[in-house]
Protein backbone atom coordinates (compact mmCIF):
# COMPACT_ATOMS: atom_id res chain seq x y z
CA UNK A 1 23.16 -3.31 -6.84
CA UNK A 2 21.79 -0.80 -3.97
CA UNK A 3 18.52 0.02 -4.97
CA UNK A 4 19.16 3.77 -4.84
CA UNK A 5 21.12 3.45 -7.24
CA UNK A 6 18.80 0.86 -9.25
CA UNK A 7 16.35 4.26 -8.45
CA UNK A 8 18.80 6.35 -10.39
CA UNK A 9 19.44 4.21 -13.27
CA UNK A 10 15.67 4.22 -13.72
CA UNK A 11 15.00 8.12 -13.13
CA UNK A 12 17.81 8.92 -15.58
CA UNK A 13 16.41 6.89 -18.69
CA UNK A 14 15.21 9.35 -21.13
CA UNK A 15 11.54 7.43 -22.31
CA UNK A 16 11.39 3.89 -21.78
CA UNK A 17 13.58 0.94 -20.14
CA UNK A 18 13.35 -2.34 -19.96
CA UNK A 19 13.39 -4.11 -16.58
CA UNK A 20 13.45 -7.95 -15.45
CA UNK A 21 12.48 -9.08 -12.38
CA UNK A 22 11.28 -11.61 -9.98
CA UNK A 23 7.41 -11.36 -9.02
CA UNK A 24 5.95 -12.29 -5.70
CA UNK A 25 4.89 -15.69 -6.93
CA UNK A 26 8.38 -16.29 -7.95
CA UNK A 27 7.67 -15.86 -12.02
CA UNK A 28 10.30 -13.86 -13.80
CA UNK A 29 8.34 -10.68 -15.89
CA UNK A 30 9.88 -8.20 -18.04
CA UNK A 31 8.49 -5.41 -18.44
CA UNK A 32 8.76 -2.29 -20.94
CA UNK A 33 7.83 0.72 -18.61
CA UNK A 34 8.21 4.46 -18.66
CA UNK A 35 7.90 7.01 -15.54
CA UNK A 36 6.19 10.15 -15.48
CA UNK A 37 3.15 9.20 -17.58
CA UNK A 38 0.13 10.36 -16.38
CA UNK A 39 -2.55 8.70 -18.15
CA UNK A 40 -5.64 7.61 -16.80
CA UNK A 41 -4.36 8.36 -13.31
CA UNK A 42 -6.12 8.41 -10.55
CA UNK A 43 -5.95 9.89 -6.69
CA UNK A 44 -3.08 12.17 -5.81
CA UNK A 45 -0.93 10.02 -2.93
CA UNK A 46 0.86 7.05 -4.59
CA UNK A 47 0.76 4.94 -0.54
CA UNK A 48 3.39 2.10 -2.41
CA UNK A 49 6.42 3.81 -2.95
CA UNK A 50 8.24 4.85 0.62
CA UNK A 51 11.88 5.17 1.66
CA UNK A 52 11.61 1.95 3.42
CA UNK A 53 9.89 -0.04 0.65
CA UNK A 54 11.68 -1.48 -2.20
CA UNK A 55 8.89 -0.70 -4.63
CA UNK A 56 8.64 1.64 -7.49
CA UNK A 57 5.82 2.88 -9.54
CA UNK A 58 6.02 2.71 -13.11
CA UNK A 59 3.78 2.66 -15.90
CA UNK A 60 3.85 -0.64 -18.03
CA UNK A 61 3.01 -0.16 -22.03
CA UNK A 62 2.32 -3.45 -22.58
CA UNK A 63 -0.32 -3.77 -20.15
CA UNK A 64 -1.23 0.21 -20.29
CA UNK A 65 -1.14 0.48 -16.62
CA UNK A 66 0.64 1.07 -13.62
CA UNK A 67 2.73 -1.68 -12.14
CA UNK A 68 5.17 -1.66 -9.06
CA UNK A 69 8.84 -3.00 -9.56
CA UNK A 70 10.73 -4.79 -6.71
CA UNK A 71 13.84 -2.88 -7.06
CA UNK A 72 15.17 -6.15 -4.52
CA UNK A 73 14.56 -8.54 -6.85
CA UNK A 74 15.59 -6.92 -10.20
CA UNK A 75 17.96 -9.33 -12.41
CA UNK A 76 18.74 -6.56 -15.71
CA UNK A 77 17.76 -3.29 -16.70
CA UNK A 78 18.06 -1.49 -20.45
CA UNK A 79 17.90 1.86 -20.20
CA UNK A 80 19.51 4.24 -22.38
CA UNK A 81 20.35 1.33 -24.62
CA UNK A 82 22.70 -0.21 -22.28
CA UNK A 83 22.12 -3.32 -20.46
CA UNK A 84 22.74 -3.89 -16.26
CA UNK A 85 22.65 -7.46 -14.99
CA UNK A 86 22.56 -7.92 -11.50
């Protein structure tokens, strides 16, 4: 899947999704994340997220944090309580 459209699946989940996908050192992590959450945030520029990057902020409630998503290497999202495998 184009990852502007992997962009819009995300930005049109309504709370939460579930996303899978393939870390830089090759390990496979899902992750329950949410955009829009502002806690504990810090700075005003986010510098990862760019038109020419495939990365995408998000902020992880398992690990209460912010964590960037490889929209490349994405294998299934759950959003709206349907399930994409790619």
């Amino acid at each position: 899947m184009k990852r502007e459209n992997l962009k819009r699946l995300i930005k049109s989940a309504n709370g939460a999704f579930d996303v899978t996908f393939i870390k830089q050192d090759q390990t496979e992590r899902t992750m329950h994340a949410e955009l829009g959450i502002e806690y504990n945030l810090k700075g005003s520029v986010n510098k990862v997220e760019r038109a020419d990057r495939p990365y995408m902020t998000v902020f992880d409630h398992d690990a209460q944090g912010y964590r960037n998503i490889n929209l490349d290497t994405c294998t299934s999202l759950t959003v709206n309580n349907k399930t994409y495998s790619f």
